[in-house]
Protein backbone atom coordinates (compact mmCIF):
# COMPACT_ATOMS: atom_id res chain seq x y z
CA UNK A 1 -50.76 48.49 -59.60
CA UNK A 2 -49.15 45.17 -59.73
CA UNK A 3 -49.33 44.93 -56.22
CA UNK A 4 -52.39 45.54 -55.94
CA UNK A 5 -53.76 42.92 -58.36
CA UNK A 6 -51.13 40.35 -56.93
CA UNK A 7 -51.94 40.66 -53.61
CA UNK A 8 -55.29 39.68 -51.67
CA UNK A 9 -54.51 41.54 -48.61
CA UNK A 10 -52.90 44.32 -49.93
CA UNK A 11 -55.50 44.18 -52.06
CA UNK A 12 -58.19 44.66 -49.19
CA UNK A 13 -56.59 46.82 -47.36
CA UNK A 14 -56.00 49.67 -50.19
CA UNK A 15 -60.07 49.09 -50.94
CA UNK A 16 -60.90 49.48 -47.08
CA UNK A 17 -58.31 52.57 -47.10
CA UNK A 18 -60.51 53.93 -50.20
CA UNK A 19 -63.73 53.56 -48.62
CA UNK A 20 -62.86 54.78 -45.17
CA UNK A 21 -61.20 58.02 -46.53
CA UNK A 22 -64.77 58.12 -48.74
CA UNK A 23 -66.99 57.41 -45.46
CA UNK A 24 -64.99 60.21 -43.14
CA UNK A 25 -65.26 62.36 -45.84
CA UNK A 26 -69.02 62.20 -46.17
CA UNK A 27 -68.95 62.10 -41.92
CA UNK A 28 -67.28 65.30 -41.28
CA UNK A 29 -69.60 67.24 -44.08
CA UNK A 30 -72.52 66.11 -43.06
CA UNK A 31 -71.57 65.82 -38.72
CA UNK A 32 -70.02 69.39 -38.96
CA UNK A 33 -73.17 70.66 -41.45
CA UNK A 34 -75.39 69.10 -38.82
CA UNK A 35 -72.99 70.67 -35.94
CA UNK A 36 -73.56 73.87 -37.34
CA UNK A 37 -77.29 74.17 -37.28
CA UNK A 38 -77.21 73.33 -33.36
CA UNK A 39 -78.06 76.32 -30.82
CA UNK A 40 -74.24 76.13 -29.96
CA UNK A 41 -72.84 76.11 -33.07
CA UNK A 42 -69.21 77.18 -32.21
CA UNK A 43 -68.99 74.61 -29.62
CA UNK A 44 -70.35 71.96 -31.57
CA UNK A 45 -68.43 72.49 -34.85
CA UNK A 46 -65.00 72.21 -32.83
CA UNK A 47 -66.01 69.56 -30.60
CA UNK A 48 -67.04 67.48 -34.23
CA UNK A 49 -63.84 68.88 -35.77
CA UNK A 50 -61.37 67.76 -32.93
CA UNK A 51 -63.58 64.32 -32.57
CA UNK A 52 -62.01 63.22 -36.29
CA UNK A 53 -58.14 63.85 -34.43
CA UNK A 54 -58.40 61.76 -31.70
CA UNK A 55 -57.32 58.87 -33.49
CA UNK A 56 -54.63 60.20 -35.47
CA UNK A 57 -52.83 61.61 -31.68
CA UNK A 58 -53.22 58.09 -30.13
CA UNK A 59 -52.02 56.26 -33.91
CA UNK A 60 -48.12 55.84 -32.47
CA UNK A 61 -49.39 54.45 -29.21
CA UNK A 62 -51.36 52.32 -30.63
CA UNK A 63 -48.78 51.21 -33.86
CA UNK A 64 -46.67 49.55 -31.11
CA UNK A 65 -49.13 47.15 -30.13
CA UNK A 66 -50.30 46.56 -33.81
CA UNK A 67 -46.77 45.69 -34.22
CA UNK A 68 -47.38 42.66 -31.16
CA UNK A 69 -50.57 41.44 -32.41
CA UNK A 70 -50.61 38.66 -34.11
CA UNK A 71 -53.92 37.53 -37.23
CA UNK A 72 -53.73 41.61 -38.17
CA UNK A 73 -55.38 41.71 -40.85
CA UNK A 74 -58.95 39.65 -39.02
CA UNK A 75 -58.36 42.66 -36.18
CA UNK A 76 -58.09 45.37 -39.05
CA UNK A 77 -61.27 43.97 -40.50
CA UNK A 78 -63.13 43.64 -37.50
CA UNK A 79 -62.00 47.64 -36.64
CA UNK A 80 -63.34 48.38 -39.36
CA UNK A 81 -66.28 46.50 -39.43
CA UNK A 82 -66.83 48.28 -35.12
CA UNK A 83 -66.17 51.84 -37.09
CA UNK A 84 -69.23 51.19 -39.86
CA UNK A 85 -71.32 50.31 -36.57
CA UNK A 86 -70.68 52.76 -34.68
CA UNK A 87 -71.03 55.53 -37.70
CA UNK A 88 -74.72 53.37 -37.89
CA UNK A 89 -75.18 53.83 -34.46
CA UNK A 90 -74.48 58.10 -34.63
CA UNK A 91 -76.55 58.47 -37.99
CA UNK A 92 -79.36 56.47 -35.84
CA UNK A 93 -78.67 58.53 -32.66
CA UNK A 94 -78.82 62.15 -34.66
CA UNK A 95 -82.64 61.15 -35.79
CA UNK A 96 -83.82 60.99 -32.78
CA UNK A 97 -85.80 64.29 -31.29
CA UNK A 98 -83.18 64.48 -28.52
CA UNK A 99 -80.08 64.18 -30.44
CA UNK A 100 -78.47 67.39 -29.20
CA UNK A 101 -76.57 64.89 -26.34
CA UNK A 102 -74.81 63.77 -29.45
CA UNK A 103 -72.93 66.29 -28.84
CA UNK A 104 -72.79 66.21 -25.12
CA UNK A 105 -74.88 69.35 -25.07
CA UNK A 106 -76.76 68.56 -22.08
CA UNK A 107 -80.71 68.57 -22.23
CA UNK A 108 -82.44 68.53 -25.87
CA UNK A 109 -83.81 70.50 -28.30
């Protein structure tokens, strides 16, 4: 804890840590919930389901060339700030009448 109140940027990034593990959290219950009503249920559940992975399989590529960049924490923010948009952008696309090519389904409901 005295990290945490010492530091400004630690300080930010254990908050932004919080929230995102709060925000995918709420994402995969309510994505996979959603998934699960579809007409292809099976297929969209695990396509949902291996959707939340693809980050963690690319994270050591990707940790190398954190390592090389240089202002991290404005790119961390700014990542994160891309991720809340494009969560927006999903939440907007799943409301519309179409929004089985969410899931790449092909034609819509």
């Amino acid at each position: 804890m005295h990290s945490y109140f010492r530091s400004k940027g630690y300080r930010a990034l254990m908050n932004a840590a919080i929230f995102n593990g709060i925000g995918n959290s709420l994402f995969n219950i309510v994505f996979i919930i959603y998934a699960g009503s579809l007409s292809f249920k099976t297929a969209a559940v695990s396509i949902a389901s291996f959707i939340t992975y693809i980050p963690e399989m690319i994270n050591v590529v990707l940790g190398y060339y954190a390592d090389n960049t240089h202002h991290k924490y404005e790119w961390m923010v700014l990542a994160r700030v891309n991720q809340f948009t494009l969560f927006i952008g999903l939440a907007l696309m799943i409301g519309l009448p179409g929004s089985t090519l969410v899931f790449g389904g092909g034609v819509g409901d």
